[in-house]
C-alpha atoms as a PDB file:
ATOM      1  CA  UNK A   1       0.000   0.000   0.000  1.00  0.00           C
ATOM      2  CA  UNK A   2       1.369   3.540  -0.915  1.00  0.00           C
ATOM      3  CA  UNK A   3       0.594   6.153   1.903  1.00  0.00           C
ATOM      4  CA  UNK A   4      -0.268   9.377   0.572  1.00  0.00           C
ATOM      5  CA  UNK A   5       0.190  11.162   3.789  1.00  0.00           C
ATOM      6  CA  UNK A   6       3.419  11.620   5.281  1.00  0.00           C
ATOM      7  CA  UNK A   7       3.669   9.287   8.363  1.00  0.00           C
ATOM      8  CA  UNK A   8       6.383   8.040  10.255  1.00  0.00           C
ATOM      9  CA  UNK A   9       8.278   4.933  11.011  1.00  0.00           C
ATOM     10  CA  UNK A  10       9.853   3.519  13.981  1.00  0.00           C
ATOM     11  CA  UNK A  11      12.580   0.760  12.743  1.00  0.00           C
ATOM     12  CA  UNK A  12      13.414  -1.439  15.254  1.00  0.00           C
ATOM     13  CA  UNK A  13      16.098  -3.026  14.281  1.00  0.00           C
ATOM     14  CA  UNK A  14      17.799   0.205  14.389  1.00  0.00           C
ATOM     15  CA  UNK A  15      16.019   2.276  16.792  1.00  0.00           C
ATOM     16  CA  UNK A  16      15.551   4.703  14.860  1.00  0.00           C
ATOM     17  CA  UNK A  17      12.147   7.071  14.024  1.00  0.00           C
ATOM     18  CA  UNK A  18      12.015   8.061  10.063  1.00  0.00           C
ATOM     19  CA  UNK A  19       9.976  10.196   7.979  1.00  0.00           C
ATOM     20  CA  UNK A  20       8.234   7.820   5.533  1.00  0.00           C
ATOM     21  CA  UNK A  21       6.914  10.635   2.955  1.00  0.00           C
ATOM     22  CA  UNK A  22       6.344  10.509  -1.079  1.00  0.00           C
ATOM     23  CA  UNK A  23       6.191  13.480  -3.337  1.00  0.00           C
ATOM     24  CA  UNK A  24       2.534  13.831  -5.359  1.00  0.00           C
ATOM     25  CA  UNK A  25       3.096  11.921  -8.291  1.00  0.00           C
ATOM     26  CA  UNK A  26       2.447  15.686 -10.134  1.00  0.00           C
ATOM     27  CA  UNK A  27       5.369  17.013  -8.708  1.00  0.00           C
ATOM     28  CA  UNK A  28       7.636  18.174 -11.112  1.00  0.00           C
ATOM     29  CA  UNK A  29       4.673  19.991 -12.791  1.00  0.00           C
ATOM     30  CA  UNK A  30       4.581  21.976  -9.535  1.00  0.00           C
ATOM     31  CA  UNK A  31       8.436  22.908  -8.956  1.00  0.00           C
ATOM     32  CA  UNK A  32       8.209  26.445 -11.234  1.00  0.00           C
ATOM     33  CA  UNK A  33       5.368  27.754  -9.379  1.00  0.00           C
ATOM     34  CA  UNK A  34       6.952  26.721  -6.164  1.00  0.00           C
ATOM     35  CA  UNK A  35      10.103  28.566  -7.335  1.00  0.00           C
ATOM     36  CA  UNK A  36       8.031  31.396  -8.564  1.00  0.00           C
ATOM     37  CA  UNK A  37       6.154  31.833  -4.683  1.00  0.00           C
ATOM     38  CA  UNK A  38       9.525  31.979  -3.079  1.00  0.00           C
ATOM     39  CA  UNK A  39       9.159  28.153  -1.818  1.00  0.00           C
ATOM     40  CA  UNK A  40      12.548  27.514  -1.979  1.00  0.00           C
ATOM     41  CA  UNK A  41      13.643  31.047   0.362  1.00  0.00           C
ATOM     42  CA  UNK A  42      10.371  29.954   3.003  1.00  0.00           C
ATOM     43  CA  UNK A  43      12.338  25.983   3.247  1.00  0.00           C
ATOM     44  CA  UNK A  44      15.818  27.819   3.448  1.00  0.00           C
ATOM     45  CA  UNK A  45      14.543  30.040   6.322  1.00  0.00           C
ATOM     46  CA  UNK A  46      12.863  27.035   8.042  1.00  0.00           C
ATOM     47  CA  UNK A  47      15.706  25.065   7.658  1.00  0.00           C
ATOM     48  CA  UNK A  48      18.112  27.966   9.601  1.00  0.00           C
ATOM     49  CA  UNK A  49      15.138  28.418  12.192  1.00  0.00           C
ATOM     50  CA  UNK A  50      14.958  24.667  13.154  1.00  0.00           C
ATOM     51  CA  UNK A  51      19.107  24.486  12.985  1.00  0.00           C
ATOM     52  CA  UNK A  52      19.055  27.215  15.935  1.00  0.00           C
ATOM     53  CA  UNK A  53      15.976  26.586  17.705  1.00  0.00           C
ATOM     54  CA  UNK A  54      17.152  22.629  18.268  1.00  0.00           C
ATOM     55  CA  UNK A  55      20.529  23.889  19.546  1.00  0.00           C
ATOM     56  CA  UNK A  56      20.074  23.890  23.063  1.00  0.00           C
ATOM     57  CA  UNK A  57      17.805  20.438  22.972  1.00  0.00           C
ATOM     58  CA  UNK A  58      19.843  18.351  20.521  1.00  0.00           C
ATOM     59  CA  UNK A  59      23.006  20.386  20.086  1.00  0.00           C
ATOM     60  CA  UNK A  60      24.296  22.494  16.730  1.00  0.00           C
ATOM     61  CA  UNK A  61      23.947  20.526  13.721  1.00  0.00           C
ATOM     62  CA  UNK A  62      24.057  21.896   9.831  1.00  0.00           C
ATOM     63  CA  UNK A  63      21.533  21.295   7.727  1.00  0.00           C
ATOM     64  CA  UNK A  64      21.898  22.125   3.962  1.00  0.00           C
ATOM     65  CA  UNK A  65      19.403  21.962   1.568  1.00  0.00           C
ATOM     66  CA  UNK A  66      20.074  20.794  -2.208  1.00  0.00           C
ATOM     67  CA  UNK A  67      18.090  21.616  -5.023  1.00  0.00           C
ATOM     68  CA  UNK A  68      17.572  20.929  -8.477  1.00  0.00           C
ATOM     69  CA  UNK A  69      15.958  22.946 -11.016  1.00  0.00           C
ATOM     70  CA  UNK A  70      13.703  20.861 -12.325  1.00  0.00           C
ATOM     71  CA  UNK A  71      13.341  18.235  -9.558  1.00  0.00           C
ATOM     72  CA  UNK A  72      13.322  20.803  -6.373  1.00  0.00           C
ATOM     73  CA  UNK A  73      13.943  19.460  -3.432  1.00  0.00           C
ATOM     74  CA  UNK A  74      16.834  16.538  -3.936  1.00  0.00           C
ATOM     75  CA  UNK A  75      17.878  16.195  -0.179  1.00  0.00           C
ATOM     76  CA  UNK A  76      19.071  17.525   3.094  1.00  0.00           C
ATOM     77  CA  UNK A  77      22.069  17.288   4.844  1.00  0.00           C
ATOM     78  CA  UNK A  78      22.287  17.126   7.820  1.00  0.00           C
ATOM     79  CA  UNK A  79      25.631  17.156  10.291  1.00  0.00           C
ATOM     80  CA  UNK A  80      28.896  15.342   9.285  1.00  0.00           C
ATOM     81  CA  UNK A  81      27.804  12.294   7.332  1.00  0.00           C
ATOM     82  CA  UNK A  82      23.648  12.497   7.330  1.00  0.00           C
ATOM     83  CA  UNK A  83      20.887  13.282   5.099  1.00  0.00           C
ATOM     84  CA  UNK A  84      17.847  12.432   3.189  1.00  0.00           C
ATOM     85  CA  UNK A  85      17.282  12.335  -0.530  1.00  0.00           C
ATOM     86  CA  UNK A  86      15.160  11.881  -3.324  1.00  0.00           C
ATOM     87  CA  UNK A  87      14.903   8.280  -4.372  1.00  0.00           C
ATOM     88  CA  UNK A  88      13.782   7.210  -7.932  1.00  0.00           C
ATOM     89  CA  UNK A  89      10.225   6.433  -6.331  1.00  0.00           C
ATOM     90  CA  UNK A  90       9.885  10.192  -5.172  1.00  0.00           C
ATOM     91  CA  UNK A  91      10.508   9.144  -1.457  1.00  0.00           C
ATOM     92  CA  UNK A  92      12.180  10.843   0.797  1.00  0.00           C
ATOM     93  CA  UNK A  93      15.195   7.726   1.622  1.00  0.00           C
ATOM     94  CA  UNK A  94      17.339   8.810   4.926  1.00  0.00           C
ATOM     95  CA  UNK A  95      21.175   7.920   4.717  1.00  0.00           C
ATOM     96  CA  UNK A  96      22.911   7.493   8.226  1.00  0.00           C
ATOM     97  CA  UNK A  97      20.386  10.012   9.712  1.00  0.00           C
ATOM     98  CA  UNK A  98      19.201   8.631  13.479  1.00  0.00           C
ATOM     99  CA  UNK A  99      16.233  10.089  14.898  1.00  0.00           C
ATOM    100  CA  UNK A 100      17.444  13.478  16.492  1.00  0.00           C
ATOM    101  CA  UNK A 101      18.039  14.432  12.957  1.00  0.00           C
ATOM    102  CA  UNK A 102      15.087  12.759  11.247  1.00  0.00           C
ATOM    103  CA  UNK A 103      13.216  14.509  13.563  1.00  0.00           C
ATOM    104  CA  UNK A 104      14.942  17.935  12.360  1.00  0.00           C
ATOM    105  CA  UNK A 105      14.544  17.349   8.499  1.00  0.00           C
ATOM    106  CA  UNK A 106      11.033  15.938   9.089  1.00  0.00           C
ATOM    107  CA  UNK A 107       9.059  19.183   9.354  1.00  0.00           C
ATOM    108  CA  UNK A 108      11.311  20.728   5.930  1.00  0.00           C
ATOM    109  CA  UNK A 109       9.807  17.818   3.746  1.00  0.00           C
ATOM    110  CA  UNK A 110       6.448  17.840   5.359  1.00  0.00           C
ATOM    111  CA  UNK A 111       6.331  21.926   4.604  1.00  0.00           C
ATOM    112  CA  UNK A 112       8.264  21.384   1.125  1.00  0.00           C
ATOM    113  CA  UNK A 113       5.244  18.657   0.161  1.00  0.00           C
ATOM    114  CA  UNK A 114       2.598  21.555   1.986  1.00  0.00           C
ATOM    115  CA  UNK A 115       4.101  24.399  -0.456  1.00  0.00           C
ATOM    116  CA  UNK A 116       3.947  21.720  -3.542  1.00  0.00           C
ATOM    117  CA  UNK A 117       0.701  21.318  -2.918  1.00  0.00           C
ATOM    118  CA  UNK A 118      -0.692  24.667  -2.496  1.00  0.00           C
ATOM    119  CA  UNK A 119       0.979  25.410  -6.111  1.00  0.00           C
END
C-alpha cells in the first residue's frame, strides 16, 4: 500500500524514528510555481530556524538543503555524514540520519510537500 500522507516509522532493528513521505506523483509539474512563490527562500529560512531553535535540545547541527531545477527538493544534509534524498520512487530515503536528525529534516519535507501542494 502507498501512503499518501506523510507518516512516520519507527525501525526497530535500528532504533531509529524516520519520515516515511512521497512526493505527489504531479510534482515536477509543480516545482516552477513553487520557485516562482519563493518556496525555496520559506524551506531555506525554516531550515536555519529549526538548525538554531534545536541547539540547546539536541546540540548544533548543519543542515543544507540541495536543489535541483527541475526536480526541487533533492535532499538535506544534515551534520557530518547524514541526510535524506530523493529516491527514484519520489521518497524521501534517509542515509545514516538517526532520529534526532530525522526529527529535524522531518518538518522541511512535510512543509516542502505543503508548499507543492498549495501550487
Amino acid at each position: 500500500m502507498i501512503e499518501i500522507y506523510p507518516s512516520f516509522l519507527w525501525v526497530e532493528r535500528r532504533g531509529v524514528l524516520f519520515l516515511n513521505a512521497r512526493l505527489p506523483k504531479d510534482y515536477k509539474s509543480k516545482i516552477k510555481e513553487f520557485y516562482n512563490t519563493d518556496g525555496r527562500e520559506k524551506l531555506e529560512e525554516l531550515a536555519l530556524n529549526i538548525s538554531k531553535s534545536m541547539e540547546g535540545l539536541f546540540g548544533q547541527e548543519e543542515i543544507r538543503l540541495r536543489w535541483d531545477d527541475e526536480k526541487g527538493l533533492i535532499g538535506i544534509s544534515i551534520g557530518p555524514s547524514g541526510g535524506i534524498y530523493l529516491n527514484n520512487l519520489n521518497q524521501f530515503q534517509e542515509h545514516n540520519l538517526g532520529t534526532k536528525t530525522s526529527l529535524m529534516t522531518s518538518p522541511i519535507i512535510i512543509n516542502y510537500i505543503s508548499e507543492l501542494l498549495k501550487s
